[in-house]
N, C-alpha and C. Protein backbone atom coordinates (compact mmCIF):
# COMPACT_ATOMS: atom_id res chain seq x y z
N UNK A 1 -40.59 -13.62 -17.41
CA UNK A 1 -39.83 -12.91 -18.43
C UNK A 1 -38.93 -11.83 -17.81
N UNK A 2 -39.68 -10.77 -16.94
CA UNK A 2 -38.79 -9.66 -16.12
C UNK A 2 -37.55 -10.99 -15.20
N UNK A 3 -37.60 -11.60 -14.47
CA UNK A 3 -36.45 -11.98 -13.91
C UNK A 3 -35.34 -12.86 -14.88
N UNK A 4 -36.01 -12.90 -16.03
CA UNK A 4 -35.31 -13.65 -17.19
C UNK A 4 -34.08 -12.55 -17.76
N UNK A 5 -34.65 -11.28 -18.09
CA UNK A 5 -34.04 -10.28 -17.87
C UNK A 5 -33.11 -9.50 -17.21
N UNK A 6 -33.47 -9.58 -15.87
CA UNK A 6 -32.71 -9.24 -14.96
C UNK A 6 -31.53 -10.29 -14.68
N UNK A 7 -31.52 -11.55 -14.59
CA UNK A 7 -30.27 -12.38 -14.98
C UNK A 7 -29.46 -12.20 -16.45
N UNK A 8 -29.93 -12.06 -17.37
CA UNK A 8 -29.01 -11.18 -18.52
C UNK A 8 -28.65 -10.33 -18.35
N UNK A 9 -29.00 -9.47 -17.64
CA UNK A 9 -28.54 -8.02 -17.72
C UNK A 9 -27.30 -8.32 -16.38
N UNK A 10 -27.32 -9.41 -15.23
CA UNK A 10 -26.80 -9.54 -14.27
C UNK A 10 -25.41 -10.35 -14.80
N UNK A 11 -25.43 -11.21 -16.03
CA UNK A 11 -24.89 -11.95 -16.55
C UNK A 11 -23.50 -11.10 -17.24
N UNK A 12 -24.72 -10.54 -18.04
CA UNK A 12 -23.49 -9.48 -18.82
C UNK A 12 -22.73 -8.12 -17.80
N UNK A 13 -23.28 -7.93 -16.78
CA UNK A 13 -22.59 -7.06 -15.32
C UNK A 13 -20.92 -7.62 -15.35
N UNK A 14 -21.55 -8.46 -14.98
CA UNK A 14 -20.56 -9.71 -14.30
C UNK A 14 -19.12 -10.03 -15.74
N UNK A 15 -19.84 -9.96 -16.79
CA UNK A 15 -18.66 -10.22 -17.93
C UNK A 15 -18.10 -8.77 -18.22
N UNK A 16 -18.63 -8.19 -17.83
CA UNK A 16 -18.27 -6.62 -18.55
C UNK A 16 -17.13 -6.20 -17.42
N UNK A 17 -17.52 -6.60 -16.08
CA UNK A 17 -16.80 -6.06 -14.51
C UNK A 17 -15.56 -6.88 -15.28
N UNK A 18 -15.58 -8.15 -15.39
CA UNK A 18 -14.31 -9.59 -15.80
C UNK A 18 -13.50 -8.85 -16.57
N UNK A 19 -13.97 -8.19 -17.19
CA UNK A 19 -13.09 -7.92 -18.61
C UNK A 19 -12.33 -6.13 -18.44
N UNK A 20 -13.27 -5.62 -17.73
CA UNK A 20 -12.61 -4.70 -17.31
C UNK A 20 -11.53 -4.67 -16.07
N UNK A 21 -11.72 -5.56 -15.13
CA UNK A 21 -10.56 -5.91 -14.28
C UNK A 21 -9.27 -6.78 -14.55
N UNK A 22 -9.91 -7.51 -16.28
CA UNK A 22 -8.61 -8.08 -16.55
C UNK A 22 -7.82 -7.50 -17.46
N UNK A 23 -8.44 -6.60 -17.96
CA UNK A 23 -7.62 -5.20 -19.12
C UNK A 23 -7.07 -4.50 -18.16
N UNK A 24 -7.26 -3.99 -17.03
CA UNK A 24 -6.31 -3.43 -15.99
C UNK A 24 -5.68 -4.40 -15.67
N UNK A 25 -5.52 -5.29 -15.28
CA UNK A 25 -4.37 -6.20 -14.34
C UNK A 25 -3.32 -6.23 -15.92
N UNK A 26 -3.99 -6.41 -16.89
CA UNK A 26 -3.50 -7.13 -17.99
C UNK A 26 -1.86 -5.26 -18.18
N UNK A 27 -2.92 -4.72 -18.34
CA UNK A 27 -2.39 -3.18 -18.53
C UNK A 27 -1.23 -2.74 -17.62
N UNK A 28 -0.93 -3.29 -16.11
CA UNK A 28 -0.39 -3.37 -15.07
C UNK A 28 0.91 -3.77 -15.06
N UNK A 29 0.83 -5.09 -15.98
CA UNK A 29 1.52 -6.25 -15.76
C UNK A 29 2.72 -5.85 -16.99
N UNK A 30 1.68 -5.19 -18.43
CA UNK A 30 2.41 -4.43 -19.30
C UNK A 30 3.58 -3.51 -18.74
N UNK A 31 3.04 -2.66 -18.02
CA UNK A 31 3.82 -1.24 -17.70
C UNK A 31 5.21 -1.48 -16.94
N UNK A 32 4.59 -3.02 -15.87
CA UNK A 32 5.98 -3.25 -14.93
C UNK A 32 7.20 -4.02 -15.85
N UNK A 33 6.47 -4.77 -17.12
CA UNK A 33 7.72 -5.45 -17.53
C UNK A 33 8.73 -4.13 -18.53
N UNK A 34 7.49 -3.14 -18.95
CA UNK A 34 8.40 -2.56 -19.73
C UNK A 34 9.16 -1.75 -18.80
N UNK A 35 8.74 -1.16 -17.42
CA UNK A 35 9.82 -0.67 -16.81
C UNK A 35 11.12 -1.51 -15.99
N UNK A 36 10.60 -2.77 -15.93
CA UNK A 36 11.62 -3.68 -15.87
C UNK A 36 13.12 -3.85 -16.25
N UNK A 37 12.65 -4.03 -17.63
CA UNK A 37 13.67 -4.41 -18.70
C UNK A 37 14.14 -2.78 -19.11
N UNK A 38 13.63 -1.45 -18.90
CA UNK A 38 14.01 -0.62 -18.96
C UNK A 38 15.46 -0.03 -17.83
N UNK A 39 15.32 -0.82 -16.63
CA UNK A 39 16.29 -0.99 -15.80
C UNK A 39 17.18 -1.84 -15.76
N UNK A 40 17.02 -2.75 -16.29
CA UNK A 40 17.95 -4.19 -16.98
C UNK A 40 18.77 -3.40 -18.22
N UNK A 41 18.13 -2.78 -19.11
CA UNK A 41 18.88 -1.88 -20.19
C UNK A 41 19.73 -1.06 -19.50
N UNK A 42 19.58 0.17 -18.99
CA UNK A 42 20.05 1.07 -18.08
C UNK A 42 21.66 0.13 -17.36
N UNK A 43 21.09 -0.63 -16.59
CA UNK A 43 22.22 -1.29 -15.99
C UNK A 43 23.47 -2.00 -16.85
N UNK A 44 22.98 -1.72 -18.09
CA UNK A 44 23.64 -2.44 -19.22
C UNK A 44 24.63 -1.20 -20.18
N UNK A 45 23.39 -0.21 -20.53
CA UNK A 45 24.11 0.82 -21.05
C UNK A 45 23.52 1.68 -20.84
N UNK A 46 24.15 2.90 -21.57
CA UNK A 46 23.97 4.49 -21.53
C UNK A 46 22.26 4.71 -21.61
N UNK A 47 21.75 5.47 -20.80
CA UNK A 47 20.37 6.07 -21.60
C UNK A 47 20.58 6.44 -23.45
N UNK A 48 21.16 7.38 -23.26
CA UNK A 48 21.13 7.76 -24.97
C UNK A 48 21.41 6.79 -26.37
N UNK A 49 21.98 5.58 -25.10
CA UNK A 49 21.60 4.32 -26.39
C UNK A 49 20.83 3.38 -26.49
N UNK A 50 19.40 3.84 -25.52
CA UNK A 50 18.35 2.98 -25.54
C UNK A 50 17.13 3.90 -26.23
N UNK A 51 16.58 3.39 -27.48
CA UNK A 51 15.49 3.75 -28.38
C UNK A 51 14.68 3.01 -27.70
N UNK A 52 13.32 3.19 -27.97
CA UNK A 52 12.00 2.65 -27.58
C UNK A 52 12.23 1.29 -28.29
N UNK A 53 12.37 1.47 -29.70
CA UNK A 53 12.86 -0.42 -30.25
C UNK A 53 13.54 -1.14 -29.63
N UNK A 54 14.79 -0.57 -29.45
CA UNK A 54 15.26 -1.27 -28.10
C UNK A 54 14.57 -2.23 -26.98
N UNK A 55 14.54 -0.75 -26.45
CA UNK A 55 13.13 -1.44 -25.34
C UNK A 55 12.51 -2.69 -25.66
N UNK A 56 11.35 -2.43 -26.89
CA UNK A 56 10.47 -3.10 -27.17
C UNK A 56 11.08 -4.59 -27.24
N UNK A 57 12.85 -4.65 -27.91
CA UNK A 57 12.74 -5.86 -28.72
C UNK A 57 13.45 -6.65 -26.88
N UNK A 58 13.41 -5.64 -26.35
CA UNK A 58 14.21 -5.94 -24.68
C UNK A 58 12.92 -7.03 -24.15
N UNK A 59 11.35 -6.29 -24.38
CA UNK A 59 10.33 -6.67 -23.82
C UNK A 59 9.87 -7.99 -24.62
N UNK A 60 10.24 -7.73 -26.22
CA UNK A 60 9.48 -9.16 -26.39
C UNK A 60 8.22 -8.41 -27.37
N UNK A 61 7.83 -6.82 -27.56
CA UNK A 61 6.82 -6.51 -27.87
C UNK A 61 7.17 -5.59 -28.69
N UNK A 62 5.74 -5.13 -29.64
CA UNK A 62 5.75 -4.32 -30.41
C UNK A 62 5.96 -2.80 -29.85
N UNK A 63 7.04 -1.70 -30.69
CA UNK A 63 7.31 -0.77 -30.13
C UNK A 63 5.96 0.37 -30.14
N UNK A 64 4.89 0.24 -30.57
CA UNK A 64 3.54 0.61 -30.47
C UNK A 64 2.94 0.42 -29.22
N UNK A 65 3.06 -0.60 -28.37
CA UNK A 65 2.79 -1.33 -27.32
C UNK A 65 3.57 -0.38 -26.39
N UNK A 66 4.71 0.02 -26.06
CA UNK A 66 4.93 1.40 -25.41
C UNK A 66 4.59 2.42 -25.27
N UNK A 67 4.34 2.72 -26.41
CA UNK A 67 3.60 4.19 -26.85
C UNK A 67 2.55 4.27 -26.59
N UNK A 68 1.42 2.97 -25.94
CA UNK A 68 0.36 2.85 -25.51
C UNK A 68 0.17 3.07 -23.93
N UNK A 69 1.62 2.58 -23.76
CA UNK A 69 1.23 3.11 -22.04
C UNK A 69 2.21 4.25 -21.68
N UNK A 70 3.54 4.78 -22.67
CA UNK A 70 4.27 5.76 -21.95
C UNK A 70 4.47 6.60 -23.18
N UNK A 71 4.67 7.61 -23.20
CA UNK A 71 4.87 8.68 -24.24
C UNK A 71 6.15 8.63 -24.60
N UNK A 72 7.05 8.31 -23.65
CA UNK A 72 8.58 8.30 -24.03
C UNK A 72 9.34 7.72 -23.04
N UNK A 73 10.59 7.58 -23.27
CA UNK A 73 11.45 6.70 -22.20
C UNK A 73 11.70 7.70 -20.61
N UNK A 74 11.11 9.19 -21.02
CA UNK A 74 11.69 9.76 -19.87
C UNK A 74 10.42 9.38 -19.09
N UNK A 75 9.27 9.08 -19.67
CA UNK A 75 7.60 8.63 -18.48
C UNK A 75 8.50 7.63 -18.42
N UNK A 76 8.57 6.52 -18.90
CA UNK A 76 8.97 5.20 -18.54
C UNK A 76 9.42 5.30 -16.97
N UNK A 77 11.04 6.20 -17.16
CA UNK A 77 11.71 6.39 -15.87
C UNK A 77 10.96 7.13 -14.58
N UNK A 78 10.21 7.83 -15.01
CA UNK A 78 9.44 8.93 -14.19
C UNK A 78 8.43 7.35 -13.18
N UNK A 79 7.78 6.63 -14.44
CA UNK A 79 7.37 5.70 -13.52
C UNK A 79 7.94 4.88 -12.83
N UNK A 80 9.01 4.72 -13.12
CA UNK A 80 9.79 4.07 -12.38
C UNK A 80 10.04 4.23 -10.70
N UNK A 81 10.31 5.75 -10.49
CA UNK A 81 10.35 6.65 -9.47
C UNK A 81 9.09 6.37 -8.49
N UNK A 82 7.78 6.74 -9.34
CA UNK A 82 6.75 6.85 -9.23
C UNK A 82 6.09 5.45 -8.36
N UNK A 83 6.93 4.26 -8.83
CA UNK A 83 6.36 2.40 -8.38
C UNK A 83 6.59 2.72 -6.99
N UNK A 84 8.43 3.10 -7.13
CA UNK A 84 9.15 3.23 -5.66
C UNK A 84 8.91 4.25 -4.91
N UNK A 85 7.81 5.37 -4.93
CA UNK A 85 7.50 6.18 -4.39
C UNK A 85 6.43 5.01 -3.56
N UNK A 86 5.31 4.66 -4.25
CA UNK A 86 4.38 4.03 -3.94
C UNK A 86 4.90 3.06 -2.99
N UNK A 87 5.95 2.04 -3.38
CA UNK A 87 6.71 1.20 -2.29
C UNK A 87 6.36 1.71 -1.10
N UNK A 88 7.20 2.64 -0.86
CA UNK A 88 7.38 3.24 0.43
C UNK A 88 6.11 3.09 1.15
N UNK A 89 5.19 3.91 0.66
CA UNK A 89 3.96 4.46 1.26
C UNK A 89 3.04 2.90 1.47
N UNK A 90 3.41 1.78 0.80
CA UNK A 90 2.84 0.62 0.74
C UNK A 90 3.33 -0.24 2.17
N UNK A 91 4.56 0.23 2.46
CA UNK A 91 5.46 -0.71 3.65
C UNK A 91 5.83 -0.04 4.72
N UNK A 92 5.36 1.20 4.83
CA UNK A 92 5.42 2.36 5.97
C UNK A 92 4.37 1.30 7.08
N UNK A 93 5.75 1.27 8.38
CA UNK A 93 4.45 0.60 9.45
C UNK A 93 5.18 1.58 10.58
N UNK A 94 4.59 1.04 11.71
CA UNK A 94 5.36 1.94 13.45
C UNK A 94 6.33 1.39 13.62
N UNK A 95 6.86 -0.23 13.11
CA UNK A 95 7.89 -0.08 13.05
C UNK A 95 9.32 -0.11 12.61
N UNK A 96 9.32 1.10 10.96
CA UNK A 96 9.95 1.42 10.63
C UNK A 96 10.37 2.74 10.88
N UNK A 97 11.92 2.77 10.88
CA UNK A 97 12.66 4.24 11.04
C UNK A 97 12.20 4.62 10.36
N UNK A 98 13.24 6.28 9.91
CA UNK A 98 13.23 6.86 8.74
C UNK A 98 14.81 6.41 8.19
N UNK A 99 15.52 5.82 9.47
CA UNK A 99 16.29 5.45 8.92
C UNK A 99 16.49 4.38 7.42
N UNK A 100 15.58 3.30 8.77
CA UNK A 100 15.54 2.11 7.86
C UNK A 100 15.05 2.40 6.01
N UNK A 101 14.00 3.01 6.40
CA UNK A 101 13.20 3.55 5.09
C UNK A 101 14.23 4.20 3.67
N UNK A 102 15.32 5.10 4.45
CA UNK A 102 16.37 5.75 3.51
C UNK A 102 17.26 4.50 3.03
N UNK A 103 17.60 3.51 3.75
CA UNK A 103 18.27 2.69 3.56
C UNK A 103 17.47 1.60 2.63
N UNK A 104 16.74 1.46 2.92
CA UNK A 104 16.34 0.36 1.62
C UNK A 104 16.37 1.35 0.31
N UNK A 105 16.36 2.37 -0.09
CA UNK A 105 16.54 3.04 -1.30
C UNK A 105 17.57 3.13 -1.80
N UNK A 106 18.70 3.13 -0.51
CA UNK A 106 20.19 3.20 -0.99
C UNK A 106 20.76 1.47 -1.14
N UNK A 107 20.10 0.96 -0.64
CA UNK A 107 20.22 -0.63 -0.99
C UNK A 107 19.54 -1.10 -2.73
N UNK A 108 18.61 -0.34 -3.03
CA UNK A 108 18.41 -0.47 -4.07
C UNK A 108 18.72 0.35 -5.10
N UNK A 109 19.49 1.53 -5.23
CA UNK A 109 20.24 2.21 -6.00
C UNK A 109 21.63 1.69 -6.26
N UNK A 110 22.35 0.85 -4.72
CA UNK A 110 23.68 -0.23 -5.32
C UNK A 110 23.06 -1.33 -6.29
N UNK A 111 21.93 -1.73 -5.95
CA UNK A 111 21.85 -3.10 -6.60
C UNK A 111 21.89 -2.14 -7.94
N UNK A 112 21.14 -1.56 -8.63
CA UNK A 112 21.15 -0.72 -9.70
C UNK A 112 22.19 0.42 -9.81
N UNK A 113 23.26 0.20 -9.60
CA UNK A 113 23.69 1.24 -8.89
C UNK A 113 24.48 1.87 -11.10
N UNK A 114 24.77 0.50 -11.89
CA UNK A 114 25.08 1.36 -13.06
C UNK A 114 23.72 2.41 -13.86
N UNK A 115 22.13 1.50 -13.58
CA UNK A 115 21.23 2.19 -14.29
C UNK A 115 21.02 4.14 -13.78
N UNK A 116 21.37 3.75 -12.34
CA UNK A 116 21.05 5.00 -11.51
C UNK A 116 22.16 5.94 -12.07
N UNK A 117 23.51 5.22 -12.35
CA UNK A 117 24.51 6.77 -12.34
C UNK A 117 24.47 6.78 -14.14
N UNK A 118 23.71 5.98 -15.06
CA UNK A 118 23.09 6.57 -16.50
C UNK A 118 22.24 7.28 -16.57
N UNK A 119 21.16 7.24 -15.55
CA UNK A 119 20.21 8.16 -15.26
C UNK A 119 20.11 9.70 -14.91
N UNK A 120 21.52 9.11 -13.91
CA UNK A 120 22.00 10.16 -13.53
C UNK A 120 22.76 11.13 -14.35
N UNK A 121 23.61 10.73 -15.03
CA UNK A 121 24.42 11.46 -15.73
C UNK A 121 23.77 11.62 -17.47
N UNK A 122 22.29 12.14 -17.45
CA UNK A 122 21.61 12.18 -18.84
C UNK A 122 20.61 13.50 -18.23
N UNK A 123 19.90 13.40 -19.40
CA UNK A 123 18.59 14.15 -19.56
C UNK A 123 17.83 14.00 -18.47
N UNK A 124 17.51 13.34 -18.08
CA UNK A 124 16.99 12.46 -16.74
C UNK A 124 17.00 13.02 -15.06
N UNK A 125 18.11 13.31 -15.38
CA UNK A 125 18.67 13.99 -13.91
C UNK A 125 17.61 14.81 -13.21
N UNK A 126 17.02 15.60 -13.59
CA UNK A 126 15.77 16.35 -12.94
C UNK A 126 14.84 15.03 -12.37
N UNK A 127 14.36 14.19 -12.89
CA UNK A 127 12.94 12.91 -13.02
C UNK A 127 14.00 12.67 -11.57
N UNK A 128 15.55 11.76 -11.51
CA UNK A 128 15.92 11.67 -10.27
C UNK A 128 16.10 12.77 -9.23
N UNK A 129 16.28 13.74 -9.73
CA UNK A 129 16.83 14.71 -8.29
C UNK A 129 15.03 14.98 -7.89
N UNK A 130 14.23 15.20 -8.37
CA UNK A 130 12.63 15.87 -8.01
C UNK A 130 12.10 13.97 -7.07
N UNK A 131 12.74 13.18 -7.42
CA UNK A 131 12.35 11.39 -7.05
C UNK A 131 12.51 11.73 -5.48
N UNK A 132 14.07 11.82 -5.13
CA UNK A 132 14.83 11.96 -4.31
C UNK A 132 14.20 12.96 -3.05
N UNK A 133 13.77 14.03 -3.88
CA UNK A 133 13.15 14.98 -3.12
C UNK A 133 11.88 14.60 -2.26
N UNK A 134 11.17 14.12 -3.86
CA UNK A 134 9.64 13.46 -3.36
C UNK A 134 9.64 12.64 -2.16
N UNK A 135 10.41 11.55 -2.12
CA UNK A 135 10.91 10.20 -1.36
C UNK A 135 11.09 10.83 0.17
N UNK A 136 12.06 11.49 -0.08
CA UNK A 136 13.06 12.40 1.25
C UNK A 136 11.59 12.83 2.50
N UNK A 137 10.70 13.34 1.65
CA UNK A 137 9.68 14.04 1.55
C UNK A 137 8.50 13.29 2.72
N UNK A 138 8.48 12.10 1.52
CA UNK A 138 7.49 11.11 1.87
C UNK A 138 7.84 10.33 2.82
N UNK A 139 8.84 10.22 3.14
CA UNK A 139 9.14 9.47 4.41
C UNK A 139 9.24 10.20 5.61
N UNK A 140 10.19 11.41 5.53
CA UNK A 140 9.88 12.39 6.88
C UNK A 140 8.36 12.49 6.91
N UNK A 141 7.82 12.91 6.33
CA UNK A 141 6.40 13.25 6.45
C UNK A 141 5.19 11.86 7.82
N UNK A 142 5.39 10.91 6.55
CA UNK A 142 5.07 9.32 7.31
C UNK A 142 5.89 9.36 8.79
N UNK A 143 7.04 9.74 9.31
CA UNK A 143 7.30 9.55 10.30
C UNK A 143 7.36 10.38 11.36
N UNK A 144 6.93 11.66 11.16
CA UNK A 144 6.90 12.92 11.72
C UNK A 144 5.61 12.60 11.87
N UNK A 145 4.67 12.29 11.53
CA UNK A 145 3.26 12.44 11.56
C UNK A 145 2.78 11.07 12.57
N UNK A 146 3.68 9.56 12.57
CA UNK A 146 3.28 8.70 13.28
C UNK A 146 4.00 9.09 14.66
N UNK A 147 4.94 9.77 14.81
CA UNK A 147 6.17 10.27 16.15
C UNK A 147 4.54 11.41 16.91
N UNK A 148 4.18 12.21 15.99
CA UNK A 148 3.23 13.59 15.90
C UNK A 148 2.09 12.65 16.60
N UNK A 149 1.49 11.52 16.78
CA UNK A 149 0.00 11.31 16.87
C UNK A 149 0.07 11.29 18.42
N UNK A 150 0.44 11.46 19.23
CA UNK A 150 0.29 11.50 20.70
C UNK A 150 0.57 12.57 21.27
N UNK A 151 1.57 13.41 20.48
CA UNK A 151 1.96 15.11 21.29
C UNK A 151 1.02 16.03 20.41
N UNK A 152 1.01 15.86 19.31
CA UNK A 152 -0.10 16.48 18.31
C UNK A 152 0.25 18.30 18.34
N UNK A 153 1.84 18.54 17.84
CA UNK A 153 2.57 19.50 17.44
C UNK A 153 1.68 20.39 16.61
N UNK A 154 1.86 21.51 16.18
CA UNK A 154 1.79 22.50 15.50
C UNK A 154 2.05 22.30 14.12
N UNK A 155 0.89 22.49 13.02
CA UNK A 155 0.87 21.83 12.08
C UNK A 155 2.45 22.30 10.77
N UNK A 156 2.55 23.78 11.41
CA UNK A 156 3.36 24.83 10.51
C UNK A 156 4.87 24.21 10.96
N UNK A 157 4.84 24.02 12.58
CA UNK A 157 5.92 23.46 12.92
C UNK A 157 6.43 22.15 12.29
N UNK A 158 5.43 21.26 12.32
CA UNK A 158 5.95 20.09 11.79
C UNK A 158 6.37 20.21 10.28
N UNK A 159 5.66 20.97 9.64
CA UNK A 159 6.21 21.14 8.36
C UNK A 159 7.90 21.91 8.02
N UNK A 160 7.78 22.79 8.88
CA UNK A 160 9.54 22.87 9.20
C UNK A 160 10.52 21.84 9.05
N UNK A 161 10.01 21.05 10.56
CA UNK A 161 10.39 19.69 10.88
C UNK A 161 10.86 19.44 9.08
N UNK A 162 9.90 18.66 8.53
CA UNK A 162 10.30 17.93 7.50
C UNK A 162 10.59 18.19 6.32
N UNK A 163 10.42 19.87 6.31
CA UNK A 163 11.10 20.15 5.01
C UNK A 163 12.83 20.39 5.57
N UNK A 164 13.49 20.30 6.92
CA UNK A 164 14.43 20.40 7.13
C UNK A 164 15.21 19.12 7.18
N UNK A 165 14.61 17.83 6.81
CA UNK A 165 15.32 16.76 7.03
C UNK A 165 15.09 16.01 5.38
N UNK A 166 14.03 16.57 5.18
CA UNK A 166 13.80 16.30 3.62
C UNK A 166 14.89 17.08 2.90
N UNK A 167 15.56 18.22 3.32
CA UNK A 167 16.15 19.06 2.22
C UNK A 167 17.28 18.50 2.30
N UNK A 168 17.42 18.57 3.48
CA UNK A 168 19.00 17.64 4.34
C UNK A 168 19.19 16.30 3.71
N UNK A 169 18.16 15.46 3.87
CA UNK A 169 18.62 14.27 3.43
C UNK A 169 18.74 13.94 1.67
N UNK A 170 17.86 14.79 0.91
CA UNK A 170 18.30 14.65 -0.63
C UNK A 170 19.31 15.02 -0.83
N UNK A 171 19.73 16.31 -0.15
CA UNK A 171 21.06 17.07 -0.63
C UNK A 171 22.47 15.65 -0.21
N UNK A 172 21.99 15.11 0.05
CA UNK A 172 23.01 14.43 1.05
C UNK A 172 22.90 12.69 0.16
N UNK A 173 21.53 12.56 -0.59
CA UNK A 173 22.06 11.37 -1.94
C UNK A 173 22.43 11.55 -3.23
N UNK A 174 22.17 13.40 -3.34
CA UNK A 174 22.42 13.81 -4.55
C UNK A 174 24.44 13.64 -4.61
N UNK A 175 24.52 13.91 -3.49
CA UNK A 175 25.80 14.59 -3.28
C UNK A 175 26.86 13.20 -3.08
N UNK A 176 26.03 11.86 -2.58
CA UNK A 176 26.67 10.70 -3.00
C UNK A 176 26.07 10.27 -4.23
N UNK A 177 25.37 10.70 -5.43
CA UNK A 177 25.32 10.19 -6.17
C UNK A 177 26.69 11.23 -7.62
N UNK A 178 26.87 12.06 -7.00
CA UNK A 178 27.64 12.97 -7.58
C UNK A 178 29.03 12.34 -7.49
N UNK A 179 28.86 11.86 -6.12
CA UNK A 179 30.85 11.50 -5.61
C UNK A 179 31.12 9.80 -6.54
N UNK A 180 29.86 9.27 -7.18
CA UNK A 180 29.84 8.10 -7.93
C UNK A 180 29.40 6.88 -7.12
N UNK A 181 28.83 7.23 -6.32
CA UNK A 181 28.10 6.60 -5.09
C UNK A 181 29.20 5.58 -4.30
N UNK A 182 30.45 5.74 -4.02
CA UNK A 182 31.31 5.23 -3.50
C UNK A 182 31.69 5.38 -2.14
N UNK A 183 30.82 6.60 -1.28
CA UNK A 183 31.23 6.43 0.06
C UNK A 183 30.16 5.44 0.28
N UNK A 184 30.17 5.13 1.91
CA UNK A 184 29.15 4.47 2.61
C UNK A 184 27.99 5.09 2.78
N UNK A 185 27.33 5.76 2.39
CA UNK A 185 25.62 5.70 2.37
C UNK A 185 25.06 5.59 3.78
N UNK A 186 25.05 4.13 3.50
CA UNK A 186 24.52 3.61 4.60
C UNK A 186 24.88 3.79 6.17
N UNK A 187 26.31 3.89 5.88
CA UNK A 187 26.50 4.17 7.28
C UNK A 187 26.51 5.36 8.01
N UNK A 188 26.55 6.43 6.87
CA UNK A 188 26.51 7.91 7.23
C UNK A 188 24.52 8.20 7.76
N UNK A 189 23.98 7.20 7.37
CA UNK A 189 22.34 7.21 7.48
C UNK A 189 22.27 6.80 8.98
N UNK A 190 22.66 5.71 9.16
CA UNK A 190 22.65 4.88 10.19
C UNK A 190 22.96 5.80 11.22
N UNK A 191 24.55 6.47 11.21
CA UNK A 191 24.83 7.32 12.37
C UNK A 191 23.75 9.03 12.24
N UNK A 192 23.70 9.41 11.63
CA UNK A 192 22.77 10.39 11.41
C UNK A 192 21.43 10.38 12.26
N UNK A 193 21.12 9.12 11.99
CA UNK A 193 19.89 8.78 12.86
C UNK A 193 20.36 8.49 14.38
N UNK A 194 21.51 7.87 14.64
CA UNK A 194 22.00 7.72 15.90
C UNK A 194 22.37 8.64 16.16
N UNK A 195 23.12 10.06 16.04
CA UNK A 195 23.46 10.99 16.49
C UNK A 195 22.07 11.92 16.86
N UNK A 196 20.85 12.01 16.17
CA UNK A 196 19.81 13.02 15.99
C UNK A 196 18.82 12.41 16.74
N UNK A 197 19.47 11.23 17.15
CA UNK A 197 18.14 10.20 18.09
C UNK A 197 17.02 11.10 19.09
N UNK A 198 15.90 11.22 18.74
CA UNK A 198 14.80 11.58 19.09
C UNK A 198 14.94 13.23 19.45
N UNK A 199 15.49 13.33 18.48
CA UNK A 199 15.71 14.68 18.15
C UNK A 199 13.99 15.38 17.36
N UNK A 200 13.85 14.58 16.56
CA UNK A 200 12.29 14.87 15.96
C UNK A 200 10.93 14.85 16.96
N UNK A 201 11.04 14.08 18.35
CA UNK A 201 10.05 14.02 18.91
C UNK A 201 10.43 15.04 19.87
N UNK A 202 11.52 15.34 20.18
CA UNK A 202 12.00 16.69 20.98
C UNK A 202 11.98 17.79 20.22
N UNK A 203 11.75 17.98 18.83
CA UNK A 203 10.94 19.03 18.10
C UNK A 203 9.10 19.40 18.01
N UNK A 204 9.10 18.51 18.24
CA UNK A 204 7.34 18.32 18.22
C UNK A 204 7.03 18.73 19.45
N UNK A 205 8.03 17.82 20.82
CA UNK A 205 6.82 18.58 22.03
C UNK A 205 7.34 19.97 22.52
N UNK A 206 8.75 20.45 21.81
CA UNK A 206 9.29 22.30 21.73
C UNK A 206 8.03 22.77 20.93
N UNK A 207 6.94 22.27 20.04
CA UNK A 207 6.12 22.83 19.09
C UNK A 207 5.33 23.28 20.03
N UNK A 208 4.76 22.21 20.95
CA UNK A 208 3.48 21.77 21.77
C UNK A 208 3.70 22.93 23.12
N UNK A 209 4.82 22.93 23.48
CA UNK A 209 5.01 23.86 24.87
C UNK A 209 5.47 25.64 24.35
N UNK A 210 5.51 25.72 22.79
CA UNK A 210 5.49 27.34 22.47
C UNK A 210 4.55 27.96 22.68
């Protein structure tokens, strides 16, 4: 009878784990289409002429069904930021730049390049300029810290380091997203990094020999 038990109770484990891992995946799968088609809108028109109905009738779903996973269209966008923050930190290896890293963002702000300058030019603008920052952030950081694991710099120093290339480099997509994103980007990244070439690991071991 006790091991009769203990397989029910092992039975229902097992359906309860099922159902809770498929209400998350299920919940997951929700959030990416509605931020999806929230960027498909965007690329289409103005923020201020996309309502949550909108959205919804964009997704296929009831506009309740939003309101279940985002409070409003500005979370929507915030998560949006938030996926491609995660990107990064998901595809960070030894061997990626920081170049490369800036450049796939600016490769994916042309492909989007109408949703980004609606975004840009709305309510919104803070969710992108604080993105930009975060990003700027998160990548000096990731690469200052993998350059950092063999000279093993000064912790205050390195933070210099990257709040000086973090400040540098947002100011510097805000400022092509201002000009209507029409210069080259990319190539001003590209040489930036070629001009400053190992300029960051010649900051770290100036940390190490102060």
């Amino acid at each position: 009878m006790e091991n009769f038990i203990h397989k029910i109770f092992g039975i229902y484990y097992i359906i309860l784990l099922i159902l809770i891992v498929g209400g998350f995946m299920n919940s997951k799968y929700t959030e990416k289409m509605i931020t999806e088609n929230l960027m498909s809108l965007l690329n289409r028109i103005p923020l201020n002429k996309i309502t949550v109905s909108k959205l919804a009738d964009e997704c296929g779903i009831n506009r309740n069904t939003i309101y279940y996973h985002f409070k409003d269209l500005n979370e929507v966008i915030d998560t949006i930021f938030q996926q491609r923050l995660q990107k990064v930190l998901d595809e960070t290896n030894e061997n990626l730049s920081w170049e490369d890293s800036f450049v796939q963002e600016v490769e994916f702000a042309l492909e989007n390049k109408t949703a980004i300058y609606h975004i840009y030019h709305s309510v919104s603008r803070k969710v992108l300029s604080d993105y930009l920052y975060q990003k700027s952030g998160q990548i000096m950081t990731s690469y200052v810290e993998r350059i950092d694991s063999e000279i093993h710099a000064k912790k205050e120093d390195k933070d210099i380091i990257i709040k000086f290339y973090q400040s540098a480099i947002s100011d510097l997509a805000l400022r092509w997203l201002a000009s209507g994103m029409n210069k080259d980007m990319i190539y001003n990244i590209r040489k930036i990094g070629f001009l400053f070439k190992n300029s960051i690991k010649t900051a770290l071991e100036n940390s190490k020999s102060l």
